[in-house]
PDB file of N, CA and C in Angstrom:
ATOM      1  N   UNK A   1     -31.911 110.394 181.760  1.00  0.00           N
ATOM      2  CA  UNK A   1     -32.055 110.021 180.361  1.00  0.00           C
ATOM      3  C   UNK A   1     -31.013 110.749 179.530  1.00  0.00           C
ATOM      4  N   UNK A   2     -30.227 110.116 178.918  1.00  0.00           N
ATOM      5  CA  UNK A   2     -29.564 111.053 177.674  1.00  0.00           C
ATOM      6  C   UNK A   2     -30.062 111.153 176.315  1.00  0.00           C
ATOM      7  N   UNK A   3     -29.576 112.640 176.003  1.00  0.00           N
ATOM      8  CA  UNK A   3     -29.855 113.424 174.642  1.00  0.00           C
ATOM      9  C   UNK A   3     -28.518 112.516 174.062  1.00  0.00           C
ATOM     10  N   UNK A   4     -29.097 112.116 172.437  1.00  0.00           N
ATOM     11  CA  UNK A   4     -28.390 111.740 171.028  1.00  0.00           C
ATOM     12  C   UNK A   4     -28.751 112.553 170.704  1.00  0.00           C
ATOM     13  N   UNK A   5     -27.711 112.989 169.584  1.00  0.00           N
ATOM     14  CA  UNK A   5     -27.163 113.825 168.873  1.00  0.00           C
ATOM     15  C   UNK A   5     -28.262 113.569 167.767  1.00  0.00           C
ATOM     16  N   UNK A   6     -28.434 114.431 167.209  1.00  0.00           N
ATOM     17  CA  UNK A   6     -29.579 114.408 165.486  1.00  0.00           C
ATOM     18  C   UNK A   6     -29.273 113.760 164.882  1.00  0.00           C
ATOM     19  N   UNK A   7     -27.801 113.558 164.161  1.00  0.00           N
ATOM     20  CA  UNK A   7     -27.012 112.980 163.349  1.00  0.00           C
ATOM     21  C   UNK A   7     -27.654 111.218 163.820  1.00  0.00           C
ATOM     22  N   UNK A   8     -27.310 111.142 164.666  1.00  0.00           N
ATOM     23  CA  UNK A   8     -27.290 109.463 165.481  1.00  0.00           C
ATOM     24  C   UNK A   8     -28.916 109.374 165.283  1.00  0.00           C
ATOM     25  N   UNK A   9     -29.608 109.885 165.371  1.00  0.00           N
ATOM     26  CA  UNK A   9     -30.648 109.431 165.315  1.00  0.00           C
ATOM     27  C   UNK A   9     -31.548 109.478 163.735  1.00  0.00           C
ATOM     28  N   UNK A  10     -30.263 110.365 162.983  1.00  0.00           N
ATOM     29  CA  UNK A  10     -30.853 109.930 161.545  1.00  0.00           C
ATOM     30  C   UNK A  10     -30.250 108.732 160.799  1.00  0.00           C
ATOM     31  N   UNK A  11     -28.999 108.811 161.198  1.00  0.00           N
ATOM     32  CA  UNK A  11     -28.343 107.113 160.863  1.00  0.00           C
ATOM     33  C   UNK A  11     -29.024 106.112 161.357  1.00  0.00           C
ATOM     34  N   UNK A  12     -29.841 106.033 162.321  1.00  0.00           N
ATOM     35  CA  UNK A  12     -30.324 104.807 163.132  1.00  0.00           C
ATOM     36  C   UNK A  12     -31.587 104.789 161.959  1.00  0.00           C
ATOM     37  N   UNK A  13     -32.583 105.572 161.619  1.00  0.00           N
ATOM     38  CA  UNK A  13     -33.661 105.831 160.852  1.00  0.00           C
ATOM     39  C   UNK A  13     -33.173 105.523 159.451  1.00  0.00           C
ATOM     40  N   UNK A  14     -32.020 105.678 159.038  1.00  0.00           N
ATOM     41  CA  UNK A  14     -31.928 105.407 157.861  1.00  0.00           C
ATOM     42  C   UNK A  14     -31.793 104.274 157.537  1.00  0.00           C
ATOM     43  N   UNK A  15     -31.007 103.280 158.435  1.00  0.00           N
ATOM     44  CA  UNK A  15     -30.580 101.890 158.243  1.00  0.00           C
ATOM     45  C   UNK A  15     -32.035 100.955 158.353  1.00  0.00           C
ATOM     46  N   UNK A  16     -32.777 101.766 159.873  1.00  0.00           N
ATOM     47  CA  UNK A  16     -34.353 101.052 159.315  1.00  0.00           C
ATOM     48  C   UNK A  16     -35.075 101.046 157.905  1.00  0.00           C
ATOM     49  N   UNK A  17     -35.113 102.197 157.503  1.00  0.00           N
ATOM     50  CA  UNK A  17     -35.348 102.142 156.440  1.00  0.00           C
ATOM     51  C   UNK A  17     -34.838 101.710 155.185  1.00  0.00           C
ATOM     52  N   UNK A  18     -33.558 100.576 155.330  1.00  0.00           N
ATOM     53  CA  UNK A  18     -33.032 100.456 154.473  1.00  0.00           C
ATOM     54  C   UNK A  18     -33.049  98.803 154.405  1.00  0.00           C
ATOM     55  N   UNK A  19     -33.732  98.450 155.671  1.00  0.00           N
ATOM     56  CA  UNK A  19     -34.223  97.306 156.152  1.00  0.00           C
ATOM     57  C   UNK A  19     -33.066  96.341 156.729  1.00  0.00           C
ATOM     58  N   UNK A  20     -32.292  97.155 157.593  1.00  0.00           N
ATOM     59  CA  UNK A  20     -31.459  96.564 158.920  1.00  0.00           C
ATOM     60  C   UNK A  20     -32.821  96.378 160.023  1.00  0.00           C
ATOM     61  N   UNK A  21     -32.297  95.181 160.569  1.00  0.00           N
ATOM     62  CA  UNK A  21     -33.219  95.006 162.089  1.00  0.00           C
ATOM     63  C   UNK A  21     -32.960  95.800 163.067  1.00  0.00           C
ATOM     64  N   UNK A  22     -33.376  96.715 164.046  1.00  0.00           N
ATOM     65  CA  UNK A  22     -33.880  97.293 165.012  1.00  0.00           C
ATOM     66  C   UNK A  22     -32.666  96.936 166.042  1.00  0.00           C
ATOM     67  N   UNK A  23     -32.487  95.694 166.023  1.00  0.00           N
ATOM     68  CA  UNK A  23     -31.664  94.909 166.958  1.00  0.00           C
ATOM     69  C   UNK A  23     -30.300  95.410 166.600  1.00  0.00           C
ATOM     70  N   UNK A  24     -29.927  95.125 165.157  1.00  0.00           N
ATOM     71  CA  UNK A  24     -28.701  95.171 164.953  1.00  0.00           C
ATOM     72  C   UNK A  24     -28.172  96.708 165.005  1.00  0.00           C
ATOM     73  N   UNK A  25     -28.794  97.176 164.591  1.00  0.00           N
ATOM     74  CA  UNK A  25     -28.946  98.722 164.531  1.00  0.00           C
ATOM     75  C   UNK A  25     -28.294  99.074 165.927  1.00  0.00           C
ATOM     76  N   UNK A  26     -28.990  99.193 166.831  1.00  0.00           N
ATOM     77  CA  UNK A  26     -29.232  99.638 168.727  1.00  0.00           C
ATOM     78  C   UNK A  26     -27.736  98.855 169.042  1.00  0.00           C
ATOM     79  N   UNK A  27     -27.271  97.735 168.203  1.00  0.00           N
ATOM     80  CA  UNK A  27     -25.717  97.131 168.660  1.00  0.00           C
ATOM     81  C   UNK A  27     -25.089  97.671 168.041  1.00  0.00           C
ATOM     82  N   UNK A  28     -25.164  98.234 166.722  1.00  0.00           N
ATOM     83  CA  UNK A  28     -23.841  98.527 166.256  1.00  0.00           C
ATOM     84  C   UNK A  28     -23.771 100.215 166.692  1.00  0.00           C
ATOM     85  N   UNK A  29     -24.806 100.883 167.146  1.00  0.00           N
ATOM     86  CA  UNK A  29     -24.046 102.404 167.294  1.00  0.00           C
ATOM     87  C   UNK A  29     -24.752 102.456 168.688  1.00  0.00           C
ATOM     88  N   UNK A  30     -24.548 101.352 169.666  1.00  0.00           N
ATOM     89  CA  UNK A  30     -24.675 101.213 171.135  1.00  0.00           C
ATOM     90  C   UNK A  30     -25.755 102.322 171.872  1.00  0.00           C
ATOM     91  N   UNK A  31     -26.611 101.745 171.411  1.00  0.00           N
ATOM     92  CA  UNK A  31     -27.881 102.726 171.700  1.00  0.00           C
ATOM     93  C   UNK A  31     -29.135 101.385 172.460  1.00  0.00           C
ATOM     94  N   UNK A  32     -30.508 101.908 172.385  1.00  0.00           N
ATOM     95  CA  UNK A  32     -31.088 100.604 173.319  1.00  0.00           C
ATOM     96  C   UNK A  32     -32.036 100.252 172.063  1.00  0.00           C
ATOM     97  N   UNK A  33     -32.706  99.169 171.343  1.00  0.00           N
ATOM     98  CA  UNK A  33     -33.745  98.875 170.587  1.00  0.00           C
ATOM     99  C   UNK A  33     -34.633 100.088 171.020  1.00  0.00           C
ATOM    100  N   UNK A  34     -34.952  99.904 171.974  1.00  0.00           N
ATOM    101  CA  UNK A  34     -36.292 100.713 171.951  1.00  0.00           C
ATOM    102  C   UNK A  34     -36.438 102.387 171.859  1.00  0.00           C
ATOM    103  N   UNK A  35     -34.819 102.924 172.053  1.00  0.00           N
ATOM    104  CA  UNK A  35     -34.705 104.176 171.052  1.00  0.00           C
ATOM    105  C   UNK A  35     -34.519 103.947 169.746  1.00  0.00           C
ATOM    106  N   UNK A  36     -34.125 102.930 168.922  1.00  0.00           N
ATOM    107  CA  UNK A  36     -34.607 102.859 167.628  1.00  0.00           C
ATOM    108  C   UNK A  36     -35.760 102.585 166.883  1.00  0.00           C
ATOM    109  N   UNK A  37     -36.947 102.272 167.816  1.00  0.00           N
ATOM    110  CA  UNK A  37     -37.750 101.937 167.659  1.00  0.00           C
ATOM    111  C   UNK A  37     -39.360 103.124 167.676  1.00  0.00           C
ATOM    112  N   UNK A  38     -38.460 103.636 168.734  1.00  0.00           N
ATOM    113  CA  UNK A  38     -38.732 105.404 169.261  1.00  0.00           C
ATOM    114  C   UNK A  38     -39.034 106.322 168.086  1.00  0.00           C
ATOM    115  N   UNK A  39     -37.646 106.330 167.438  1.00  0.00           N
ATOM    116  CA  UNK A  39     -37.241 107.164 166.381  1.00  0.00           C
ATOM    117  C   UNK A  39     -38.067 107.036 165.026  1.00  0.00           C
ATOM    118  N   UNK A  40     -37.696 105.473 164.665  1.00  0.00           N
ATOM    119  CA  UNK A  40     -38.617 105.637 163.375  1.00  0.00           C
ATOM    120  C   UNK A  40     -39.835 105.548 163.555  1.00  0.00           C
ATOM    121  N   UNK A  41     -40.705 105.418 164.610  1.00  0.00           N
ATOM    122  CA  UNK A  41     -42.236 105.662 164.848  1.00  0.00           C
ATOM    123  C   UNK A  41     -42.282 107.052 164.684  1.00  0.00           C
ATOM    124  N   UNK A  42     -41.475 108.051 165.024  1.00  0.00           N
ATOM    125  CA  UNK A  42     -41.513 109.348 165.045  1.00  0.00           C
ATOM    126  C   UNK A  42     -41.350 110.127 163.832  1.00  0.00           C
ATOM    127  N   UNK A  43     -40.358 109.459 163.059  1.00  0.00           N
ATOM    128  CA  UNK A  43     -39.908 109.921 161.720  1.00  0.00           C
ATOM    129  C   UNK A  43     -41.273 109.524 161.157  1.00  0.00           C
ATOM    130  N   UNK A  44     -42.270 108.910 161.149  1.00  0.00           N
ATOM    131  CA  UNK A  44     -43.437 108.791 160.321  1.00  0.00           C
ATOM    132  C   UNK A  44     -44.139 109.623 160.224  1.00  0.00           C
TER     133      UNK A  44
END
Protein backbone atom coordinates (compact mmCIF):
# COMPACT_ATOMS: atom_id res chain seq x y z
CA UNK A 1 0.00 0.00 0.00
CA UNK A 2 1.39 3.52 -0.44
CA UNK A 3 1.62 6.53 1.96
CA UNK A 4 0.24 10.17 0.24
CA UNK A 5 1.63 12.88 1.33
CA UNK A 6 -0.86 15.22 3.78
CA UNK A 7 -0.79 17.92 1.35
CA UNK A 8 -2.46 15.37 -1.43
CA UNK A 9 -4.82 14.32 0.71
CA UNK A 10 -6.00 17.79 1.74
CA UNK A 11 -6.33 18.94 -1.91
CA UNK A 12 -8.34 15.82 -2.70
CA UNK A 13 -10.78 16.86 0.52
CA UNK A 14 -10.94 20.19 -0.50
CA UNK A 15 -12.13 19.84 -4.08
CA UNK A 16 -14.85 17.38 -2.45
CA UNK A 17 -15.86 19.83 -0.60
CA UNK A 18 -16.07 22.25 -3.09
CA UNK A 19 -18.29 19.84 -4.94
CA UNK A 20 -15.89 18.17 -7.65
CA UNK A 21 -16.94 14.40 -8.14
CA UNK A 22 -14.88 11.78 -6.38
CA UNK A 23 -14.19 10.46 -9.87
CA UNK A 24 -12.73 13.41 -11.29
CA UNK A 25 -10.78 14.19 -8.38
CA UNK A 26 -8.88 10.34 -8.08
CA UNK A 27 -8.11 11.32 -12.21
CA UNK A 28 -6.81 14.41 -12.02
CA UNK A 29 -4.10 13.90 -9.10
CA UNK A 30 -3.91 9.97 -10.12
CA UNK A 31 -4.93 8.50 -7.01
CA UNK A 32 -7.88 5.57 -6.79
CA UNK A 33 -11.78 6.90 -6.03
CA UNK A 34 -11.85 4.97 -3.20
CA UNK A 35 -8.88 6.85 -1.47
CA UNK A 36 -10.88 9.86 -2.06
CA UNK A 37 -13.60 8.58 -0.75
CA UNK A 38 -11.48 7.22 2.28
CA UNK A 39 -10.38 10.65 3.06
CA UNK A 40 -13.37 12.73 3.19
CA UNK A 41 -15.29 10.07 5.31
CA UNK A 42 -12.37 10.65 7.62
CA UNK A 43 -12.11 14.37 7.48
CA UNK A 44 -15.73 14.24 9.07
Amino acid sequence: MRRYSEDLRERAVQRVEAGETICSIAAALRISPSCVSKWRKRQR
